[in-house]
C-alpha atoms as a PDB file:
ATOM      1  CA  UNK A   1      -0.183 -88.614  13.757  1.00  0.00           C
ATOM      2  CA  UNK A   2      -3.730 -88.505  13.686  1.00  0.00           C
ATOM      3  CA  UNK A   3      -5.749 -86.002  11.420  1.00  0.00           C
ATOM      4  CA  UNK A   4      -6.637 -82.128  12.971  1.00  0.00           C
ATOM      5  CA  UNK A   5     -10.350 -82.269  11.914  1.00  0.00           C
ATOM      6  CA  UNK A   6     -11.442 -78.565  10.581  1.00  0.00           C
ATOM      7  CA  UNK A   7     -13.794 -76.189  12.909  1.00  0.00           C
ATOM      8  CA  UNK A   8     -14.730 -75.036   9.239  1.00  0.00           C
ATOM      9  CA  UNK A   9     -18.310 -75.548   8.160  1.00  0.00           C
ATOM     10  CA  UNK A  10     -18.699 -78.217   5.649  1.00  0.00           C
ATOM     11  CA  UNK A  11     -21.629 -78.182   3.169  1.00  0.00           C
ATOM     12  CA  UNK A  12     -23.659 -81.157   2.166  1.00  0.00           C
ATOM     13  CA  UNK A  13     -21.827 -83.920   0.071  1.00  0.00           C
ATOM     14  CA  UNK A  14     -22.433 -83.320  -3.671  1.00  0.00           C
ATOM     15  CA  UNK A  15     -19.401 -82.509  -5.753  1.00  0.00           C
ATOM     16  CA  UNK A  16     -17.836 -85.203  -7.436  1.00  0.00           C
ATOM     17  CA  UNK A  17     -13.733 -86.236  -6.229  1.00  0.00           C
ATOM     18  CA  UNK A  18     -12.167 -88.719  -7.889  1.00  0.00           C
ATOM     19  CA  UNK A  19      -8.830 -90.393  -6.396  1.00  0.00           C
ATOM     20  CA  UNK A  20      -6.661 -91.907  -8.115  1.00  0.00           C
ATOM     21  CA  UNK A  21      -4.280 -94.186  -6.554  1.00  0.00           C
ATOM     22  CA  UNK A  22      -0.881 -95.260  -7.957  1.00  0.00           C
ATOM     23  CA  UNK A  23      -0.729 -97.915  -4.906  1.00  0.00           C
ATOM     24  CA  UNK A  24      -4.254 -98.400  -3.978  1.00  0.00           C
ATOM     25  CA  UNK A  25      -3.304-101.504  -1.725  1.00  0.00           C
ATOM     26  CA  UNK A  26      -0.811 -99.306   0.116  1.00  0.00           C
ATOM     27  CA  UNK A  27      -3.448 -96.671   0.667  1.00  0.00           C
ATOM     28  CA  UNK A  28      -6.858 -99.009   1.427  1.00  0.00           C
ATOM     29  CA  UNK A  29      -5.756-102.262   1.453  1.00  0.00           C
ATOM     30  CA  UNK A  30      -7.904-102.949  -2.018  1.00  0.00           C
ATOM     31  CA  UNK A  31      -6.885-103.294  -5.241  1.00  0.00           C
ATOM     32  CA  UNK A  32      -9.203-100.334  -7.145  1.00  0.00           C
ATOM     33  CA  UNK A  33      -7.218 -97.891  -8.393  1.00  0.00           C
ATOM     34  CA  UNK A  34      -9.794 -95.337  -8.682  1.00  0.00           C
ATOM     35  CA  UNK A  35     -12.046 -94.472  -5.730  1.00  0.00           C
ATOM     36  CA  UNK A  36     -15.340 -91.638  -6.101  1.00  0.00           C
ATOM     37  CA  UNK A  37     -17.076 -89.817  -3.762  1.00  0.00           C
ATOM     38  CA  UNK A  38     -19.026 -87.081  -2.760  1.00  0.00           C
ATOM     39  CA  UNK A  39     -17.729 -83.820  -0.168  1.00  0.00           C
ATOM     40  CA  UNK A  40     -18.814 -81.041   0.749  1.00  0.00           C
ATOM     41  CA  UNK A  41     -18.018 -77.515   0.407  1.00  0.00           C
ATOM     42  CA  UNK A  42     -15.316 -76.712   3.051  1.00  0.00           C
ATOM     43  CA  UNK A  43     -14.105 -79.965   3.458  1.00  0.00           C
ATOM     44  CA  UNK A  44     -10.357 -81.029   2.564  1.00  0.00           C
ATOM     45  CA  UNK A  45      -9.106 -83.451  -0.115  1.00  0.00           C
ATOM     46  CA  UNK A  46      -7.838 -85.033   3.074  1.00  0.00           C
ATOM     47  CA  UNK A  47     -10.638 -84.947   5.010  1.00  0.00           C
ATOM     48  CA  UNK A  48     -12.689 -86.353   2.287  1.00  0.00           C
ATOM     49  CA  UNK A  49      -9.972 -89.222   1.689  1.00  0.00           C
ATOM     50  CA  UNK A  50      -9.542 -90.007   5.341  1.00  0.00           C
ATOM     51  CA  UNK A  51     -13.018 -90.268   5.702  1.00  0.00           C
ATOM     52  CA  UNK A  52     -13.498 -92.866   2.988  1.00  0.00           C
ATOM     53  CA  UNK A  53     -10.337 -95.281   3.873  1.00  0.00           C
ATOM     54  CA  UNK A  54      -7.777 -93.728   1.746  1.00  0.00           C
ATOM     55  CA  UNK A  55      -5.311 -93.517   4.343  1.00  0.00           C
ATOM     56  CA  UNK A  56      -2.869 -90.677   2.349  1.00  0.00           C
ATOM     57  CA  UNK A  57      -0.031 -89.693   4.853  1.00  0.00           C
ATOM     58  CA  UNK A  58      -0.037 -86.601   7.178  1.00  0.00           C
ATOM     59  CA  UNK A  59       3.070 -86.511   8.914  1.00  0.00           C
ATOM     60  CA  UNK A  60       1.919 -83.243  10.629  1.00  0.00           C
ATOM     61  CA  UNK A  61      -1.877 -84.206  11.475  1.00  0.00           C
ATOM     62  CA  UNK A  62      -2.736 -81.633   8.498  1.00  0.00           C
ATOM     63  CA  UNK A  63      -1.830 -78.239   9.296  1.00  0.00           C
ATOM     64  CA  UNK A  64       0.331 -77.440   6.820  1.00  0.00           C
ATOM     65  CA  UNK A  65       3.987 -78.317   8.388  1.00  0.00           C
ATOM     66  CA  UNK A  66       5.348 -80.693   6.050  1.00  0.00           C
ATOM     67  CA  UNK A  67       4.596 -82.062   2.459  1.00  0.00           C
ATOM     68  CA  UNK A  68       3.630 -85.905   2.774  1.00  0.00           C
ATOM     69  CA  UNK A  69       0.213 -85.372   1.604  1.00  0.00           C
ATOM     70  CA  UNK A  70       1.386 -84.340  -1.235  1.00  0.00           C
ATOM     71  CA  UNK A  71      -1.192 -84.605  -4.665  1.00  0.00           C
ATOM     72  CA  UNK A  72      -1.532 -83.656  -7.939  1.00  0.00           C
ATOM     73  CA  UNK A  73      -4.534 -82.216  -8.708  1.00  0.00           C
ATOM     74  CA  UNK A  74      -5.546 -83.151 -12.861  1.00  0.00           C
ATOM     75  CA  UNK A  75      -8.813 -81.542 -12.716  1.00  0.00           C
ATOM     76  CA  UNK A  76     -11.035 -79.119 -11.146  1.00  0.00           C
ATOM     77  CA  UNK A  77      -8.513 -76.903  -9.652  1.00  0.00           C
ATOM     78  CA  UNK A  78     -11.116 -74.107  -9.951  1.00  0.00           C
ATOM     79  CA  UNK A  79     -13.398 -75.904  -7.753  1.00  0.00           C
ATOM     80  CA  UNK A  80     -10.519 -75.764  -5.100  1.00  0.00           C
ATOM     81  CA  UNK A  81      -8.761 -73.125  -2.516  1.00  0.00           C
ATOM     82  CA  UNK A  82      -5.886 -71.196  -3.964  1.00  0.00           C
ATOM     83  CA  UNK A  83      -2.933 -72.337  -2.658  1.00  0.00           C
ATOM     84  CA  UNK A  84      -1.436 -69.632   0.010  1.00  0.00           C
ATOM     85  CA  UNK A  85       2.046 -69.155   0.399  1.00  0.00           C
ATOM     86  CA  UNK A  86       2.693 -71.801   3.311  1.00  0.00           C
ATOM     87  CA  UNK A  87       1.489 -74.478   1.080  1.00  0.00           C
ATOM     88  CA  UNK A  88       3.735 -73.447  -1.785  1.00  0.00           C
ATOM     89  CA  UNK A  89       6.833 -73.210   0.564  1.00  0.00           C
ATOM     90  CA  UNK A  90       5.995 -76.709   1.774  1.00  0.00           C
ATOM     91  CA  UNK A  91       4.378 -78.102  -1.481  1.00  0.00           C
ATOM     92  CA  UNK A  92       8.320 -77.447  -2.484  1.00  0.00           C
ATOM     93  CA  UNK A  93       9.906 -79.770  -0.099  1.00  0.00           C
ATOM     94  CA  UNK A  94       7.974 -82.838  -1.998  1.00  0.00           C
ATOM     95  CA  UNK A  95       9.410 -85.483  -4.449  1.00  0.00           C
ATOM     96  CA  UNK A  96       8.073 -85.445  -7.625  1.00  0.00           C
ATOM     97  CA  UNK A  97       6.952 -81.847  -8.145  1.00  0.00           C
ATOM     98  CA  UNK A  98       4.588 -81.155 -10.487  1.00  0.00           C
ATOM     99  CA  UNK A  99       2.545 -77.972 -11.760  1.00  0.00           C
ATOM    100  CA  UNK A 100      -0.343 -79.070 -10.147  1.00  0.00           C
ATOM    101  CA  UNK A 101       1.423 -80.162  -7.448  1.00  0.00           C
ATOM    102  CA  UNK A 102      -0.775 -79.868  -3.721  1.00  0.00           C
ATOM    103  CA  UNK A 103      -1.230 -80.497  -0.450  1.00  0.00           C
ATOM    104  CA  UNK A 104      -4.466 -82.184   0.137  1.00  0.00           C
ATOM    105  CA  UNK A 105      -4.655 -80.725   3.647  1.00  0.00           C
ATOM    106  CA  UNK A 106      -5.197 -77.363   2.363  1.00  0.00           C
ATOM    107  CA  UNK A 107      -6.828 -78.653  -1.100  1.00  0.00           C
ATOM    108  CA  UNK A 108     -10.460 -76.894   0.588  1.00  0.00           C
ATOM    109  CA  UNK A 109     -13.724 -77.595  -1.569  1.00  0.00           C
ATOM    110  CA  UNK A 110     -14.736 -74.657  -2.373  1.00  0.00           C
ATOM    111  CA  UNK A 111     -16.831 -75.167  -6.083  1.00  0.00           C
ATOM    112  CA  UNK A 112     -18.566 -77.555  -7.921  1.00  0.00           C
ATOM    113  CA  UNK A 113     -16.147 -79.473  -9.059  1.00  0.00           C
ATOM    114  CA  UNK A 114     -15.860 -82.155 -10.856  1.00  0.00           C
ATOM    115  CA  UNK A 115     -12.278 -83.031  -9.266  1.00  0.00           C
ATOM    116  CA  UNK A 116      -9.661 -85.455 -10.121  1.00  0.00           C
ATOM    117  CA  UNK A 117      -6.640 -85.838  -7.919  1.00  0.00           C
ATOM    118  CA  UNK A 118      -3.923 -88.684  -7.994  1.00  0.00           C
ATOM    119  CA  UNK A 119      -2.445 -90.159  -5.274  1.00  0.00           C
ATOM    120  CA  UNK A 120       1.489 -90.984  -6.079  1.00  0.00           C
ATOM    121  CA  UNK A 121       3.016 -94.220  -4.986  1.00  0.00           C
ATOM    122  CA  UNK A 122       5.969 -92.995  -3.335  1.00  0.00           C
ATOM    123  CA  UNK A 123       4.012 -90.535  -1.538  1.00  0.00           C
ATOM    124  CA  UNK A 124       4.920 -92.076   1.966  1.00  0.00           C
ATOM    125  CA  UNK A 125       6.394 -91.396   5.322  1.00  0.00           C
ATOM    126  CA  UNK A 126       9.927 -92.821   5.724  1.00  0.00           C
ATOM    127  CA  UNK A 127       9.499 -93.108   9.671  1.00  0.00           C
ATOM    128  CA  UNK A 128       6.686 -95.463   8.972  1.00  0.00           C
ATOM    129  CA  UNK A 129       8.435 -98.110   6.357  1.00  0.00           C
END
């Protein structure tokens, strides 16, 4: 499945997202576990990833329909969308559960950050191993 790109505007690339990957090979093919970058206000946590090689599974292209994106967000929550009730019904279905538990499809920049988010190991899609 291949990402829905957002019709939302996306401001200019200046607050601070730091991944951090329990498999980074699995996700980029490298070996760095920890991967920075800039995005924009309006953009995703999966956009931004995608966009930069971290290839984090989206069963459902990113609308919200499933929970393989699944994140855990360890800083700068404030900087990010509130999750709505569809992503907390979904964010339910996914191993590993935490209190700062997301989906990085609707994770939408939306402050200053600076934001820290970790990318699990198991998080992947069982049609594609």
């Amino acid at each position: 499945m291949s990402l829905k790109k957002s019709d939302r505007p996306v401001g200019p690339a200046v607050v601070p997202v730091k991944f951090v990957m329990e498999d980074p090979e699995g996700l980029t093919g490298k070996t760095d576990p920890i991967a920075e970058f800039k995005g924009g206000e309006g953009q995703s946590l999966l956009e931004l990833a995608m966009d930069h090689g971290i290839n984090i599974e989206h069963a459902c292209g990113g609308v919200c329909a499933c929970s393989t994106c699944h994140v855990y967000v360890e800083q700068g929550e404030k900087s990010l969308s509130e999750a709505v009730e569809a992503e907390e019904d979904r964010v339910e279905e996914a191993p590993g559960l935490q209190r700062n538990s997301r989906l990085s499809c609707q994770c939408i920049i939306e402050g200053k950050g600076p934001i820290v988010v970790r990318v699990p190991a198991w998080n992947r899609n069982a049609v594609k191993e």
